[in-house]
Structure formats: C-alpha cells, structure tokens
C-alpha atoms as a PDB file:
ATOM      1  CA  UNK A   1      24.843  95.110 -55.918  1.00  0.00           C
ATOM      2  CA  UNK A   2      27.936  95.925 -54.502  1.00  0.00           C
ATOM      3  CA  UNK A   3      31.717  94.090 -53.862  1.00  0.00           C
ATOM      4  CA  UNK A   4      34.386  94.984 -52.136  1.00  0.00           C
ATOM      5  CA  UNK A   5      38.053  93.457 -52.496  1.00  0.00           C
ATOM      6  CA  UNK A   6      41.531  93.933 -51.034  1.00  0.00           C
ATOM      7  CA  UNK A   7      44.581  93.582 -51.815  1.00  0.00           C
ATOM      8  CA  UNK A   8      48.228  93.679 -49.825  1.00  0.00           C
ATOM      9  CA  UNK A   9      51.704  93.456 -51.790  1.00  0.00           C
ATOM     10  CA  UNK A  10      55.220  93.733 -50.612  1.00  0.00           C
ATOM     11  CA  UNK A  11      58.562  94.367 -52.401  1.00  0.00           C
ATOM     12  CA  UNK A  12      62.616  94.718 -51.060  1.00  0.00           C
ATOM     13  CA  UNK A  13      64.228  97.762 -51.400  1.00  0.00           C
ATOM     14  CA  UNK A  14      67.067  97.462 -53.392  1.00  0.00           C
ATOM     15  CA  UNK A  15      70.249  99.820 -55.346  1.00  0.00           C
ATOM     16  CA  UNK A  16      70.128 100.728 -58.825  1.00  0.00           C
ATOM     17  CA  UNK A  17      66.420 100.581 -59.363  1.00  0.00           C
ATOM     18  CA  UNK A  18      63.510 103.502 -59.623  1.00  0.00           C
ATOM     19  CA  UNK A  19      61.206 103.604 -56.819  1.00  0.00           C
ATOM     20  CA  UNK A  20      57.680 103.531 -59.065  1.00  0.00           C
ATOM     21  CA  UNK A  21      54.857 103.879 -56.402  1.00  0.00           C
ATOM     22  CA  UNK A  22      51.023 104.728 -57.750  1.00  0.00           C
ATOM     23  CA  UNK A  23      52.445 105.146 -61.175  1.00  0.00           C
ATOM     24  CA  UNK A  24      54.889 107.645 -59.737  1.00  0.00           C
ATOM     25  CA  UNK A  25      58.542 108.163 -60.083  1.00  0.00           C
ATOM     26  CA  UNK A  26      59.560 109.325 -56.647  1.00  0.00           C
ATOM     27  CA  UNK A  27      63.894 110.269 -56.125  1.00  0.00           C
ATOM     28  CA  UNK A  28      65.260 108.193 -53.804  1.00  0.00           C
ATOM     29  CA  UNK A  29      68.566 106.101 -53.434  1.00  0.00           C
ATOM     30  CA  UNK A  30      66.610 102.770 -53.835  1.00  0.00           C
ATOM     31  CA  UNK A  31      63.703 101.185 -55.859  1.00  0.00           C
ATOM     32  CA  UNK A  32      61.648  97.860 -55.564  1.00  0.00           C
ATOM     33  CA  UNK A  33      63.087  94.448 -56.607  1.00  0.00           C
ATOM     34  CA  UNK A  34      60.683  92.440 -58.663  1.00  0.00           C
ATOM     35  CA  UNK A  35      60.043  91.206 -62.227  1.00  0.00           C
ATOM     36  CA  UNK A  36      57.815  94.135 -63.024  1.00  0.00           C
ATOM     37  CA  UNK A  37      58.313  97.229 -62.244  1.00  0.00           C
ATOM     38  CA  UNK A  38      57.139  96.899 -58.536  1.00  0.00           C
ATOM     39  CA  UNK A  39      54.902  99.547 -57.915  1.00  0.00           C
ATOM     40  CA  UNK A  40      53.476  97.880 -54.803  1.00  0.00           C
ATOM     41  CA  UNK A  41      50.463 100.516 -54.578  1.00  0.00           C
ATOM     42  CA  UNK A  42      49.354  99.766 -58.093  1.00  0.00           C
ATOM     43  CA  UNK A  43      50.312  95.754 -57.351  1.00  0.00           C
ATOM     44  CA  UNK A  44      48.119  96.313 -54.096  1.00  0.00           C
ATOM     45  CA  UNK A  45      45.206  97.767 -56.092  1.00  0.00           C
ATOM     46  CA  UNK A  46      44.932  95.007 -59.059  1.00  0.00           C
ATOM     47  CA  UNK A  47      44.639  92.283 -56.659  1.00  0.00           C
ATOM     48  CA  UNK A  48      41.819  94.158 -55.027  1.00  0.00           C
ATOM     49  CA  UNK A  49      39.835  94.476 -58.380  1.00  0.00           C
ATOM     50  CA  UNK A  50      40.536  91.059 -59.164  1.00  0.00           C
ATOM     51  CA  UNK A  51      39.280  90.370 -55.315  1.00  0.00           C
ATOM     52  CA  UNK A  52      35.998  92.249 -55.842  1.00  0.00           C
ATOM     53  CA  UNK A  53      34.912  90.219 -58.685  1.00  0.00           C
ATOM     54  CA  UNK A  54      36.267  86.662 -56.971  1.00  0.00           C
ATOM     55  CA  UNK A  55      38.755  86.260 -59.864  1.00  0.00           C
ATOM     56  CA  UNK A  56      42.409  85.458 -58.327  1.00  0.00           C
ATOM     57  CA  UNK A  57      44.877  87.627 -58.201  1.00  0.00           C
ATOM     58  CA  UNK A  58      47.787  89.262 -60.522  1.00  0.00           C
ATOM     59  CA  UNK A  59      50.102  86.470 -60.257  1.00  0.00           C
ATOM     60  CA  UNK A  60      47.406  84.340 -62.274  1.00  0.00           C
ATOM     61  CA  UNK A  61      47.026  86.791 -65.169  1.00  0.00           C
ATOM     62  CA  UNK A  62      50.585  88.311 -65.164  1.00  0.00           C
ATOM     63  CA  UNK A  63      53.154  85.124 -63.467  1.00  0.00           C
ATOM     64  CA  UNK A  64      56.673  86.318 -62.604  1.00  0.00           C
ATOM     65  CA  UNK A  65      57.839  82.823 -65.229  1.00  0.00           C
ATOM     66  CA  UNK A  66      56.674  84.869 -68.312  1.00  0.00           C
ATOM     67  CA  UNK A  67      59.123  86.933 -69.421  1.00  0.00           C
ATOM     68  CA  UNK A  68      57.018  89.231 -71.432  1.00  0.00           C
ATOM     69  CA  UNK A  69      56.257  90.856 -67.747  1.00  0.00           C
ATOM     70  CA  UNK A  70      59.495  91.231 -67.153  1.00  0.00           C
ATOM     71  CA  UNK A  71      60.004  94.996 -65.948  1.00  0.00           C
ATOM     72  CA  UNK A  72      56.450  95.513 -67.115  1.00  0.00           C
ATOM     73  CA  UNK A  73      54.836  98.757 -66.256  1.00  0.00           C
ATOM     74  CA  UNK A  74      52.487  97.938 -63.843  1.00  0.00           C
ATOM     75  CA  UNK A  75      49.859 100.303 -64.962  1.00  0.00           C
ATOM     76  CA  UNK A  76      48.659  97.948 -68.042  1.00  0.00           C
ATOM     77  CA  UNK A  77      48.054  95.717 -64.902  1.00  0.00           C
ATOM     78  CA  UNK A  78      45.894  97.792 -63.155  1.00  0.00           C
ATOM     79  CA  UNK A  79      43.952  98.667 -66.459  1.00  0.00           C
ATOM     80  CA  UNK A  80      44.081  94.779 -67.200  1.00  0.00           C
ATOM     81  CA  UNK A  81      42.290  94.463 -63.544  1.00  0.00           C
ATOM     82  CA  UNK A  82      40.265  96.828 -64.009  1.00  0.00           C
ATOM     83  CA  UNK A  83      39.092  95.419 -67.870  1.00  0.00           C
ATOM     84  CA  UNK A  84      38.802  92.292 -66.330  1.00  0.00           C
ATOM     85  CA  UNK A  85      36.373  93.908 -63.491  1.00  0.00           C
ATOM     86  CA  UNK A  86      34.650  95.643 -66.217  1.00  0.00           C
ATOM     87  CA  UNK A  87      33.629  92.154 -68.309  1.00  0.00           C
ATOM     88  CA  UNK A  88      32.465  90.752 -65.059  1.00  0.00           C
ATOM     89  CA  UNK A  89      29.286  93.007 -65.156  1.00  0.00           C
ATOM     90  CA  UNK A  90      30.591  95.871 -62.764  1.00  0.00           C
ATOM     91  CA  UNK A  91      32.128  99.295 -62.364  1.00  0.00           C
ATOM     92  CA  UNK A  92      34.480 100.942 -59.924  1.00  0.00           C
ATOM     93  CA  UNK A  93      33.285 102.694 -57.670  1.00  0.00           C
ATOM     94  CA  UNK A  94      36.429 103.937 -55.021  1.00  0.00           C
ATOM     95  CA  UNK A  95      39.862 103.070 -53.955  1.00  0.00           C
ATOM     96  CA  UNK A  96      41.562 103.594 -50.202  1.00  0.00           C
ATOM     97  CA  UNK A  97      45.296 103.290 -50.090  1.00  0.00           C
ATOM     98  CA  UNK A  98      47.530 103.112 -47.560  1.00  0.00           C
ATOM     99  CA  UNK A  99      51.878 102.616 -48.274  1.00  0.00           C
ATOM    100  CA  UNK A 100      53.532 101.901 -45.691  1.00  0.00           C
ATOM    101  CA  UNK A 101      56.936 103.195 -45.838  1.00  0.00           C
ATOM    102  CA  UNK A 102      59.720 104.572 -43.569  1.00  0.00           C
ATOM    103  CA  UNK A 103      61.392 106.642 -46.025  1.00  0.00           C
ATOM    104  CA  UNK A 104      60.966 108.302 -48.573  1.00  0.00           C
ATOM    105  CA  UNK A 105      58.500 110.781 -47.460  1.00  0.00           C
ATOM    106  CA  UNK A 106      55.339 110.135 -49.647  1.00  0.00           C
ATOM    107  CA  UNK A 107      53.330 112.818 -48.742  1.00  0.00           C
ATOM    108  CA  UNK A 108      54.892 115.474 -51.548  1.00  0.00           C
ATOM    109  CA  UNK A 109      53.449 112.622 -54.185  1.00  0.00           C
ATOM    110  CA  UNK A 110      50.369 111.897 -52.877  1.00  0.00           C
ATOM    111  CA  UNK A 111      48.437 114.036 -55.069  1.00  0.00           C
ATOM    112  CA  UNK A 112      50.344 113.138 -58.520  1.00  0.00           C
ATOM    113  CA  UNK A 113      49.620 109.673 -57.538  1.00  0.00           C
ATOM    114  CA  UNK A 114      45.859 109.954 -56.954  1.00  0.00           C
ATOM    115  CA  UNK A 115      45.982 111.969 -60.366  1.00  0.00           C
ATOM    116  CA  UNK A 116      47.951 109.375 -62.046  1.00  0.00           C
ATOM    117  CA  UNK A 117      45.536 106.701 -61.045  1.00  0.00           C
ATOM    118  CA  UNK A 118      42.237 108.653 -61.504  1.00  0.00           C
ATOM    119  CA  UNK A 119      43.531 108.889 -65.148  1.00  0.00           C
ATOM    120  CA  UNK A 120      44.087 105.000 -65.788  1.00  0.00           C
ATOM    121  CA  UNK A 121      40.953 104.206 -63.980  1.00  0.00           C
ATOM    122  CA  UNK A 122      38.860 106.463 -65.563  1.00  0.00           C
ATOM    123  CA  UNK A 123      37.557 107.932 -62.266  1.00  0.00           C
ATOM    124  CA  UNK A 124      37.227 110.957 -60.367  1.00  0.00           C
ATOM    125  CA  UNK A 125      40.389 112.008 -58.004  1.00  0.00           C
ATOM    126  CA  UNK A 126      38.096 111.978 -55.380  1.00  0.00           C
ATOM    127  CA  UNK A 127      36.705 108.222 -55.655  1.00  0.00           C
ATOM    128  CA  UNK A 128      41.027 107.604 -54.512  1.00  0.00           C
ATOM    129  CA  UNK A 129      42.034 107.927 -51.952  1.00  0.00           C
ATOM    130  CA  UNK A 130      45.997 107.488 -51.074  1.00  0.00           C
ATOM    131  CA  UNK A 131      48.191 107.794 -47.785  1.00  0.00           C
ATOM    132  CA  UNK A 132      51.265 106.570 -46.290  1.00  0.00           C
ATOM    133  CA  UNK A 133      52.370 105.418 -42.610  1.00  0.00           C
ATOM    134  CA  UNK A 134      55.637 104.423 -41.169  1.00  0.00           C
ATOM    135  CA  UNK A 135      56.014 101.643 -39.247  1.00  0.00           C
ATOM    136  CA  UNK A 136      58.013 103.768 -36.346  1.00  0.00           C
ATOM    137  CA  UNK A 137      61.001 101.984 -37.041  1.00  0.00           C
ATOM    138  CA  UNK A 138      59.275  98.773 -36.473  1.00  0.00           C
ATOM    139  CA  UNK A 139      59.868  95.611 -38.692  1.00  0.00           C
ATOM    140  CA  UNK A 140      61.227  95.513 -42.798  1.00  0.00           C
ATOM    141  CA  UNK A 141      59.622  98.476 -43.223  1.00  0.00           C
ATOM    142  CA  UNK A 142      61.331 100.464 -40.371  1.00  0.00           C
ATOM    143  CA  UNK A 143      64.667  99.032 -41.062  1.00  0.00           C
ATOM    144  CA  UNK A 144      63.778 100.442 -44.717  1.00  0.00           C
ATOM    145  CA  UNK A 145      64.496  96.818 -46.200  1.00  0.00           C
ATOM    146  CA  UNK A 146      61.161  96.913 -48.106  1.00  0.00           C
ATOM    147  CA  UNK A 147      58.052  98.995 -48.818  1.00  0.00           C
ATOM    148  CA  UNK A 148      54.010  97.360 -48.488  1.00  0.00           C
ATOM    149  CA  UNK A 149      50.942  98.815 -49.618  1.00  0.00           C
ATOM    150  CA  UNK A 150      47.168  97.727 -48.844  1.00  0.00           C
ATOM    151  CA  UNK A 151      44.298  98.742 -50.819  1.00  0.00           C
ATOM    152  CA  UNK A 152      41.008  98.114 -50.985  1.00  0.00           C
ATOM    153  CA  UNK A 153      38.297  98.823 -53.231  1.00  0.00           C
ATOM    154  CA  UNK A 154      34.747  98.719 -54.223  1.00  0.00           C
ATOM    155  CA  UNK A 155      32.381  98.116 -57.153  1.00  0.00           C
ATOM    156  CA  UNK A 156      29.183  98.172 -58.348  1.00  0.00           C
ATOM    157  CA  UNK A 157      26.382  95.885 -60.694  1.00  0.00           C
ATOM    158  CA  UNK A 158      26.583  97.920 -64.119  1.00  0.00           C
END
C-alpha cells in the first residue's frame, strides 16, 4: 500500500537571523522569524510525513508554547516525522520540493540541500527532489517579506 501527504509552511523574512532552508545555511541579509529555526522546506516536509500516515501535523508534536523548541533545529523534526512515519508500519519512499522565494537565488544550494536531507532521511539523493520558483514579484514572496515551501511525499506498507 501506498500514501501520499503534503505539506505547505510559510515564515517572514526578518534582520539578524540565518536563513536555514533544507538544513542549509544559505548568506543572505535576512533569515526566517519563528520559534524554531524556520527552515520552511524541512517545516514543509514533516507535515507531509505526518500527512501520509493521517497523524496531524508539527504543531501537535513540536507547539510554538513549549519552550524546549525554541530555536530548535528543525532537522530532529523531520527525523521525529519521519520516526513517527516509521512506527506507523511504513517507509519513505520520495520527496518533491518546491521553495518559493524571490531572493536569494536557491539554485547554487539545491544540491547540498538534497544531500543534507538524503542523509537525515536515510534515502537515496535521488528519491528528493528540490527546486525553487519566484513569484515574479507577485505577493509576500515577491515583495521578499517572506519565503513558502510545499512538499509532498510518499510512502509505502513495510
């Protein structure tokens, strides 16, 4: 048997914080606001998991109110999701990703990020897949006030 999930997060761009997307430090001027440490992608992907399996989503196992998630690496999220997945009776299969983001230009991290999260997931860089789109100056993306990501994902009866 086979399940699919998806998952969609959102964060504002704000001064004096890293920019952390798909487990990746990328340099820019801005990072994400949020209680973790806002990697949207990786945000994006958990609820997905947790989707695939019918099990809620991150804000269930990981609420912004506890303050032992406070700028939590949001990795042990993913590999939280992905335990979580695991216990259910299934394994993953593949990811899709896309970030949508006017700037900064994600393309040069693409590949560290697929690395990055073939390593925590314990799959094959070629089961992720990870791209980026502006919004052509459309919306809070365009005017750069915030960064999304969607991702969706499938798995499979052990």
């Amino acid at each position: 048997m086979m399940k699919v999930g998806i998952g969609y997060d959102v964060h504002r761009l704000v001064p004096n914080r890293p920019l952390i997307l798909g487990g990746v430090k990328i340099p820019f001027d801005k990072g994400l606001d949020g209680h973790s440490d806002a990697d949207v992608v990786v945000h994006a992907m958990s609820d997905a998991l947790l989707g695939a399996v019918a099990l809620g989503d991150i804000g269930y196992y990981f609420p912004d109110t506890d303050q032992k998630n406070k700028d939590l690496d949001s990795l042990l999220i993913l590999k939280r999701a992905l335990q979580i997945v695991f216990e259910e009776g299934y394994i993953l299969n593949n990811f899709d990703v896309v970030i949508h983001v006017e700037r900064p230009k994600i393309s040069p991290f693409v590949q560290d990020m697929r690395k990055k999260l073939a390593e925590v997931l314990s799959i094959e860089i070629s089961c992720i897949g990870v791209k980026a789109t502006t919004t052509e100056g459309l919306g809070f993306v365009g005017r750069e006030e915030g960064i999304a990501a969607q991702a969706i994902c499938s798995v499979v009866k052990k």
